[in-house]
N, C-alpha and C. Protein backbone atom coordinates (compact mmCIF):
# COMPACT_ATOMS: atom_id res chain seq x y z
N UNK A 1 -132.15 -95.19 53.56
CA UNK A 1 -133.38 -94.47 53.78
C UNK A 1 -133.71 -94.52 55.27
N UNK A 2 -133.85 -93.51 56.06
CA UNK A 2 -134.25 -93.57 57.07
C UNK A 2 -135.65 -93.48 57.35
N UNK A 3 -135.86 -94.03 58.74
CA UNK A 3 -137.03 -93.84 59.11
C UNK A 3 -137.55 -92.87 60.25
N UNK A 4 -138.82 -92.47 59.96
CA UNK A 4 -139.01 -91.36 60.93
C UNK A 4 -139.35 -91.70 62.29
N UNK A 5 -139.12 -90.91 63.44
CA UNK A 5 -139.18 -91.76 64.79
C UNK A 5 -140.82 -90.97 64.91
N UNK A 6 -141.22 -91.97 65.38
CA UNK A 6 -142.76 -92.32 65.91
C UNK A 6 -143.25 -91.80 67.42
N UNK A 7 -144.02 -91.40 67.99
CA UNK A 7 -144.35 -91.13 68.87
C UNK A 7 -145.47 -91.79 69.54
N UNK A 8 -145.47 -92.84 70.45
CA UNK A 8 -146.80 -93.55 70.87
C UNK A 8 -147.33 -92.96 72.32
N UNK A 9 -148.79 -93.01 72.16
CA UNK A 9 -149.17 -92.68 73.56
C UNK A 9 -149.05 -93.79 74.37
N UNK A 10 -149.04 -93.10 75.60
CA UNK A 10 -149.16 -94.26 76.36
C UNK A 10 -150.41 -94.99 77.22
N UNK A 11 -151.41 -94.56 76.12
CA UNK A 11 -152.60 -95.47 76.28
C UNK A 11 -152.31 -96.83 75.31
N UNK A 12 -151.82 -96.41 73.76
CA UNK A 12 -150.96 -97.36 73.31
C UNK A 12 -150.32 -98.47 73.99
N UNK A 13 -149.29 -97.45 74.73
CA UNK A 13 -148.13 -98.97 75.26
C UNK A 13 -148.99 -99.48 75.81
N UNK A 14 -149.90 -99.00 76.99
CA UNK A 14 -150.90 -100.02 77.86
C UNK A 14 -151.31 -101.16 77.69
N UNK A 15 -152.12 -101.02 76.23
CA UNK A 15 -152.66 -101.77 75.64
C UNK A 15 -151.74 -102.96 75.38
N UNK A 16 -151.23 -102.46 74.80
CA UNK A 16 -150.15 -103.50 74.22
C UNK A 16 -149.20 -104.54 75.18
N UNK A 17 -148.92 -104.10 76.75
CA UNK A 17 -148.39 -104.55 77.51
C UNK A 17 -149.55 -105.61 78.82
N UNK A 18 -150.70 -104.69 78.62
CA UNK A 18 -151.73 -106.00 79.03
C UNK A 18 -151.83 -106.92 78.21
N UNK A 19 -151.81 -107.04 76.89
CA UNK A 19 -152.29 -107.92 75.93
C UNK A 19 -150.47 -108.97 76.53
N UNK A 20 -149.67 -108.23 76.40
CA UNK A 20 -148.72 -109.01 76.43
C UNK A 20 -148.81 -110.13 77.92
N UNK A 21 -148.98 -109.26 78.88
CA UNK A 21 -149.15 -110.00 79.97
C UNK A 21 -150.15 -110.84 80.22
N UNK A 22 -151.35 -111.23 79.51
CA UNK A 22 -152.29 -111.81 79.58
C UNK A 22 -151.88 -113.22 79.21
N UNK A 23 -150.96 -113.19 77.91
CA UNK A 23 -149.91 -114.41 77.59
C UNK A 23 -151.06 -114.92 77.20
N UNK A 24 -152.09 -114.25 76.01
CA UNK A 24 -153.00 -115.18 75.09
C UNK A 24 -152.03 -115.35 73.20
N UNK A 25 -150.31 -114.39 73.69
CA UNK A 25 -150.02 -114.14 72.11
C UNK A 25 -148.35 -113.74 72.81
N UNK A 26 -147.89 -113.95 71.73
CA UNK A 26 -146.26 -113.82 72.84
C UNK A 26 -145.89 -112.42 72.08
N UNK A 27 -144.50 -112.20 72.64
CA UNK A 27 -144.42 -111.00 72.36
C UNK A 27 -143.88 -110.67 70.72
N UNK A 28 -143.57 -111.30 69.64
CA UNK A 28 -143.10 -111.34 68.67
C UNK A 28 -144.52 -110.84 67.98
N UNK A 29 -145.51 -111.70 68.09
CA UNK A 29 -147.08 -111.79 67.80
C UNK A 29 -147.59 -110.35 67.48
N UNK A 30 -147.23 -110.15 68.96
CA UNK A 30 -147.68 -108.42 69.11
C UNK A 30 -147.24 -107.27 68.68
N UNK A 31 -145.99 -107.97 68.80
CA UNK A 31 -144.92 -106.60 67.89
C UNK A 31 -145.14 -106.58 66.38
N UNK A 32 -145.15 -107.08 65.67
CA UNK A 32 -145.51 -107.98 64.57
C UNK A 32 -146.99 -107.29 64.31
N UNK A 33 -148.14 -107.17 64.45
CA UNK A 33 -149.39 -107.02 64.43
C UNK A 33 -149.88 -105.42 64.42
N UNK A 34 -148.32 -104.92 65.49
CA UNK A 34 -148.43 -103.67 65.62
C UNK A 34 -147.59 -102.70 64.92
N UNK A 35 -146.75 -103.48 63.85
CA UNK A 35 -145.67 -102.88 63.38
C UNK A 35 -144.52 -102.18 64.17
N UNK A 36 -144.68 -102.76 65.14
CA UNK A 36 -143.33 -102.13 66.09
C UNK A 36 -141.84 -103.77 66.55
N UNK A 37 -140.66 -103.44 66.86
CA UNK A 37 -139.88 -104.49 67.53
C UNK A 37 -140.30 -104.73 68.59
N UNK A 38 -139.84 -105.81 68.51
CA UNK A 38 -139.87 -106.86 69.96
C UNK A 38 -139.41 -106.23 71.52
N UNK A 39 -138.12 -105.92 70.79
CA UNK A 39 -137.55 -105.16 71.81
C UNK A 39 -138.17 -103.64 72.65
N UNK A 40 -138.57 -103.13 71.60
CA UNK A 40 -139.11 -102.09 72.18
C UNK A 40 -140.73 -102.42 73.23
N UNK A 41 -141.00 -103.49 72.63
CA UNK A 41 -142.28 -104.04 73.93
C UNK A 41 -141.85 -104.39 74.74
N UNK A 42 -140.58 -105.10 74.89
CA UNK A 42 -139.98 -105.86 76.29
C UNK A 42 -139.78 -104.60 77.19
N UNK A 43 -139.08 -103.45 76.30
CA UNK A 43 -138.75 -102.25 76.86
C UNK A 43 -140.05 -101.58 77.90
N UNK A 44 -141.18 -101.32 77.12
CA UNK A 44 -142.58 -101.10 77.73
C UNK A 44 -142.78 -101.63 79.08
N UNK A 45 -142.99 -103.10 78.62
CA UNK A 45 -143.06 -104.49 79.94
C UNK A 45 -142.26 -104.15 81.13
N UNK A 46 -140.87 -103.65 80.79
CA UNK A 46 -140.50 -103.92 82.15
C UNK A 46 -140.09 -102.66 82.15
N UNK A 47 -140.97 -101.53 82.11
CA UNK A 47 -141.06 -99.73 82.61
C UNK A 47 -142.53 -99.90 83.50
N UNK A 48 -143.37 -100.64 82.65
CA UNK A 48 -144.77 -100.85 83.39
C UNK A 48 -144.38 -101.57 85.03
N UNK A 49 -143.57 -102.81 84.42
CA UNK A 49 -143.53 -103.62 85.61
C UNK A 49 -142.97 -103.24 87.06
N UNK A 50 -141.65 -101.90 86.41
CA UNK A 50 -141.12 -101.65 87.39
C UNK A 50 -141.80 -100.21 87.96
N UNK A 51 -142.94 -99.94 87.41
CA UNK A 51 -143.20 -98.54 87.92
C UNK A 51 -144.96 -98.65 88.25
N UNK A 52 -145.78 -100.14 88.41
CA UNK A 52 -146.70 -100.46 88.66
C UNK A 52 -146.92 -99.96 90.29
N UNK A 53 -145.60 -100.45 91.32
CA UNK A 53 -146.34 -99.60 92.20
C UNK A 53 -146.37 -98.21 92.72
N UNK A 54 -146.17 -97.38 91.75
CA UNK A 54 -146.95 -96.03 91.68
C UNK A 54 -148.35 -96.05 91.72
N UNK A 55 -148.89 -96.98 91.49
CA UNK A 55 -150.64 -96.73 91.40
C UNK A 55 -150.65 -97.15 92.72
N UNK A 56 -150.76 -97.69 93.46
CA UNK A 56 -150.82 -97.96 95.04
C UNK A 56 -150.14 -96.45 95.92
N UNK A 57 -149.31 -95.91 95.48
CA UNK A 57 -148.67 -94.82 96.19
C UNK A 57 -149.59 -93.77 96.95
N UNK A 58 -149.71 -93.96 98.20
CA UNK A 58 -150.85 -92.90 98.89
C UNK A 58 -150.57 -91.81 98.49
N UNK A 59 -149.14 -91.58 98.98
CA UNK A 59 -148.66 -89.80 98.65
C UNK A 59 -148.31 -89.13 97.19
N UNK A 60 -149.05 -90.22 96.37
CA UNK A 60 -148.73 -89.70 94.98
C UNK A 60 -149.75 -88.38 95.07
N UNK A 61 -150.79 -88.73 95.40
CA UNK A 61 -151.87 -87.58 94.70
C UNK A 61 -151.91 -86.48 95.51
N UNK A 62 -151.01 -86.51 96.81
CA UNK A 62 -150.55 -85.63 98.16
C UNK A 62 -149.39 -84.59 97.61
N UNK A 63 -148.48 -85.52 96.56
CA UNK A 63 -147.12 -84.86 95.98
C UNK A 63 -147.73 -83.92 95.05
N UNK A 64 -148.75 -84.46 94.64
CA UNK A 64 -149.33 -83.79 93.03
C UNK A 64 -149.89 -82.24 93.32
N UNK A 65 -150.64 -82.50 94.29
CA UNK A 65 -151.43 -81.25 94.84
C UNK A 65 -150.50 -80.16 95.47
N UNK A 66 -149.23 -80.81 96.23
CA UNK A 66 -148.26 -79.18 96.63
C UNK A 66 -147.45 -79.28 95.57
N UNK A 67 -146.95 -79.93 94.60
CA UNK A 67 -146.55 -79.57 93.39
C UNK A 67 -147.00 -78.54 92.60
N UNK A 68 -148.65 -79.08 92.69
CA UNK A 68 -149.35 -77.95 91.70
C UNK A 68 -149.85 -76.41 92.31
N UNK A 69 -150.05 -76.68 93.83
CA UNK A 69 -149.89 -75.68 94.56
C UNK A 69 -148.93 -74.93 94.45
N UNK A 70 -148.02 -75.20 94.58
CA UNK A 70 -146.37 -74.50 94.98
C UNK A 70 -146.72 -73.51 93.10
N UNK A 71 -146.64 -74.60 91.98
CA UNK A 71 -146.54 -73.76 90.37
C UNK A 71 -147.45 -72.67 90.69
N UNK A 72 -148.71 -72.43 90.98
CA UNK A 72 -149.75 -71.59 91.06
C UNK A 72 -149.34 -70.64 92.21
N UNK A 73 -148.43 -70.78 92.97
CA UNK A 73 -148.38 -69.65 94.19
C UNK A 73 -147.36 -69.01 93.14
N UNK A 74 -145.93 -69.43 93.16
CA UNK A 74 -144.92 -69.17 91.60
C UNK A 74 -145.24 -68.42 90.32
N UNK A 75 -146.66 -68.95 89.60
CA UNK A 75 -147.31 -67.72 88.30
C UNK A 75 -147.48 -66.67 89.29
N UNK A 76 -148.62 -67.03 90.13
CA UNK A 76 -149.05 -65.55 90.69
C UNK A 76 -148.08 -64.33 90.72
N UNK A 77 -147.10 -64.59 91.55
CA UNK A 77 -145.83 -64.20 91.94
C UNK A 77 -145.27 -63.73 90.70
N UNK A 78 -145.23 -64.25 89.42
CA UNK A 78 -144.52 -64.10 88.25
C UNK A 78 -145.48 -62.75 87.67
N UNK A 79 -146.35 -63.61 87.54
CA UNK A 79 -147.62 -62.03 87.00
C UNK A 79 -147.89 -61.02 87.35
N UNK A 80 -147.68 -60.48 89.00
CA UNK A 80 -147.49 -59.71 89.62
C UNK A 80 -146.56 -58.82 89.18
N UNK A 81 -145.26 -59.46 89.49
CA UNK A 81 -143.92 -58.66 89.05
C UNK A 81 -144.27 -58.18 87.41
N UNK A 82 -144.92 -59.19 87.04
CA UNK A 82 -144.95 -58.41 85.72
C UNK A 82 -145.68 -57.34 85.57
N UNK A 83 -146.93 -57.12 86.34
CA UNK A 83 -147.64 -56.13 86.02
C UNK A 83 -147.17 -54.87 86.70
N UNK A 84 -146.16 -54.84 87.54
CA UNK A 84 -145.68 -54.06 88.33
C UNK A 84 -144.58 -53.35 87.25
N UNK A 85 -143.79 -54.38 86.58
CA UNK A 85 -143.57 -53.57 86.03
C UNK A 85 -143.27 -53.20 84.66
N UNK A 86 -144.89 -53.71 84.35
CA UNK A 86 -145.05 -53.13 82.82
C UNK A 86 -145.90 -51.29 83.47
N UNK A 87 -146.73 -51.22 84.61
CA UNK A 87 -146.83 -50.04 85.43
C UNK A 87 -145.60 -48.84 84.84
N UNK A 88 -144.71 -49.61 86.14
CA UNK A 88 -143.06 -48.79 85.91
C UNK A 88 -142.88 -48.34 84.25
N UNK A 89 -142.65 -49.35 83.40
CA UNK A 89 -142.31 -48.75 82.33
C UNK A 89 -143.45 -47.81 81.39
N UNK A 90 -144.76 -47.71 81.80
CA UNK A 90 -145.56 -46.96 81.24
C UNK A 90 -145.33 -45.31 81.88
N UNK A 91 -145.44 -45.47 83.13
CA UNK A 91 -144.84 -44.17 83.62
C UNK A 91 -143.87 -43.93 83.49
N UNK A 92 -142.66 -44.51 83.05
CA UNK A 92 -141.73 -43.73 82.89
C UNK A 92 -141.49 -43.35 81.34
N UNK A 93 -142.13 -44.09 80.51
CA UNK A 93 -142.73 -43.47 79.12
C UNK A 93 -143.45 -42.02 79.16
N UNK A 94 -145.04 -42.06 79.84
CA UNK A 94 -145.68 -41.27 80.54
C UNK A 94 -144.42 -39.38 80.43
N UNK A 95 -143.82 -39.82 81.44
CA UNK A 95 -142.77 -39.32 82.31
C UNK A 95 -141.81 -38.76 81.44
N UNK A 96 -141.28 -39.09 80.58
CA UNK A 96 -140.04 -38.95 79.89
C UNK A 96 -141.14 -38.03 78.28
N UNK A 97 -142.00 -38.41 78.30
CA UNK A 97 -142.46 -38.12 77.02
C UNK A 97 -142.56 -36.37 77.59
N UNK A 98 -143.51 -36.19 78.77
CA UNK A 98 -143.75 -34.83 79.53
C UNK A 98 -142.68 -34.38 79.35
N UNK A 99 -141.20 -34.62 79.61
CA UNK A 99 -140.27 -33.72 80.11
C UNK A 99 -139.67 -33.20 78.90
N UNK A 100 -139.64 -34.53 78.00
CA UNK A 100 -138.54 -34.46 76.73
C UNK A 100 -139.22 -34.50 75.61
N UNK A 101 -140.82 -34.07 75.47
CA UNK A 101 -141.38 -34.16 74.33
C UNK A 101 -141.68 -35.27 74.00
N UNK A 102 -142.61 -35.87 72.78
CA UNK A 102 -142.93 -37.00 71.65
C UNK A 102 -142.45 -37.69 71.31
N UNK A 103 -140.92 -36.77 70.65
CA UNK A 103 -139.68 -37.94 70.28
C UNK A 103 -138.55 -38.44 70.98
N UNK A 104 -138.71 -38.34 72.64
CA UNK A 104 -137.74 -38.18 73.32
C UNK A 104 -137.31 -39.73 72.97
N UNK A 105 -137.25 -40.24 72.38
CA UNK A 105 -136.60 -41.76 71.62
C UNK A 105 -135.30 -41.47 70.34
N UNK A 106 -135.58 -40.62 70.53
CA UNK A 106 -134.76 -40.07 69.18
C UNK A 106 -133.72 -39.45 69.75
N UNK A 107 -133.90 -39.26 70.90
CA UNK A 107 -132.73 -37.96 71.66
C UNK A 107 -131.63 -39.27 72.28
N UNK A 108 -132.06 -40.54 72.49
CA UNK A 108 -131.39 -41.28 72.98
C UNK A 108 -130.89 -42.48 71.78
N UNK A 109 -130.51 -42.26 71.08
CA UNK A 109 -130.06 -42.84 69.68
C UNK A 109 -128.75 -43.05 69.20
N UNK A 110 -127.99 -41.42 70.12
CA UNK A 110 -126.31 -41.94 69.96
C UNK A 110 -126.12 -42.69 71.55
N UNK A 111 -125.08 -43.87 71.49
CA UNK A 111 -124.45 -44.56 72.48
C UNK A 111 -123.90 -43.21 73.60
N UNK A 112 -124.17 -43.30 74.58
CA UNK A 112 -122.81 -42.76 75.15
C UNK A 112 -121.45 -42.48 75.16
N UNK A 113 -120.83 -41.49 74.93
CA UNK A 113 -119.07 -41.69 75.01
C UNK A 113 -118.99 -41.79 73.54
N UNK A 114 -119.69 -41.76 72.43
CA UNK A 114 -119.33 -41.59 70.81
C UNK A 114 -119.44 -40.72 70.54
N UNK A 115 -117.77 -40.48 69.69
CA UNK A 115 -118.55 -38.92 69.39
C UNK A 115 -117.32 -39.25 67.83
């Protein structure tokens, strides 16, 4: 019987990895309490431990802002082209309907070169 894989936030792990580090309960305790392995808290512990100084990082919130800059110049750019040319293809609907009538969809139905 298998089991289904779980998804924790990581306000979760937080929790769980201060409690660990506080060393009022060891880590078996906690895993145990929380229905999760051991292993997978040690795992937590030392992702926290090794990625703690990110919160000190000046240029984190410097990276964040032309990151998010740069995505937002990128949609614009994307939405543009799109409206440009959903334009194009209305006129040439527009366009094709004038020349070739209502059903000019119907006139283009055999492939090319079949006969």
């Amino acid at each position: 019987m298998s089991r289904t894989r779980r998804n924790f936030t990581a306000q979760f792990k937080a929790k769980l990895v201060l409690e660990v580090l506080k060393g009022e309960k060891d880590i078996n305790t906690i895993a145990t309490e929380n229905d999760i392995q051991p292993n997978l808290l040690r795992n937590w512990k030392k992702e926290f431990l090794d990625n703690a100084s990110v919160v000190f990082d000046d240029k984190r919130e410097e990276n964040i802002k032309e990151k998010l800059a740069s995505e937002r110049k990128e949609k614009a750019e994307y939405a543009k082209k799109v409206g440009q040319l959903t334009m194009q293809v209305d006129w040439l609907k527009k366009k094709s309907e004038e020349l070739l009538g209502p059903d000019y969809e119907s006139k283009f139905s055999k492939k090319p070169f079949e006969e």
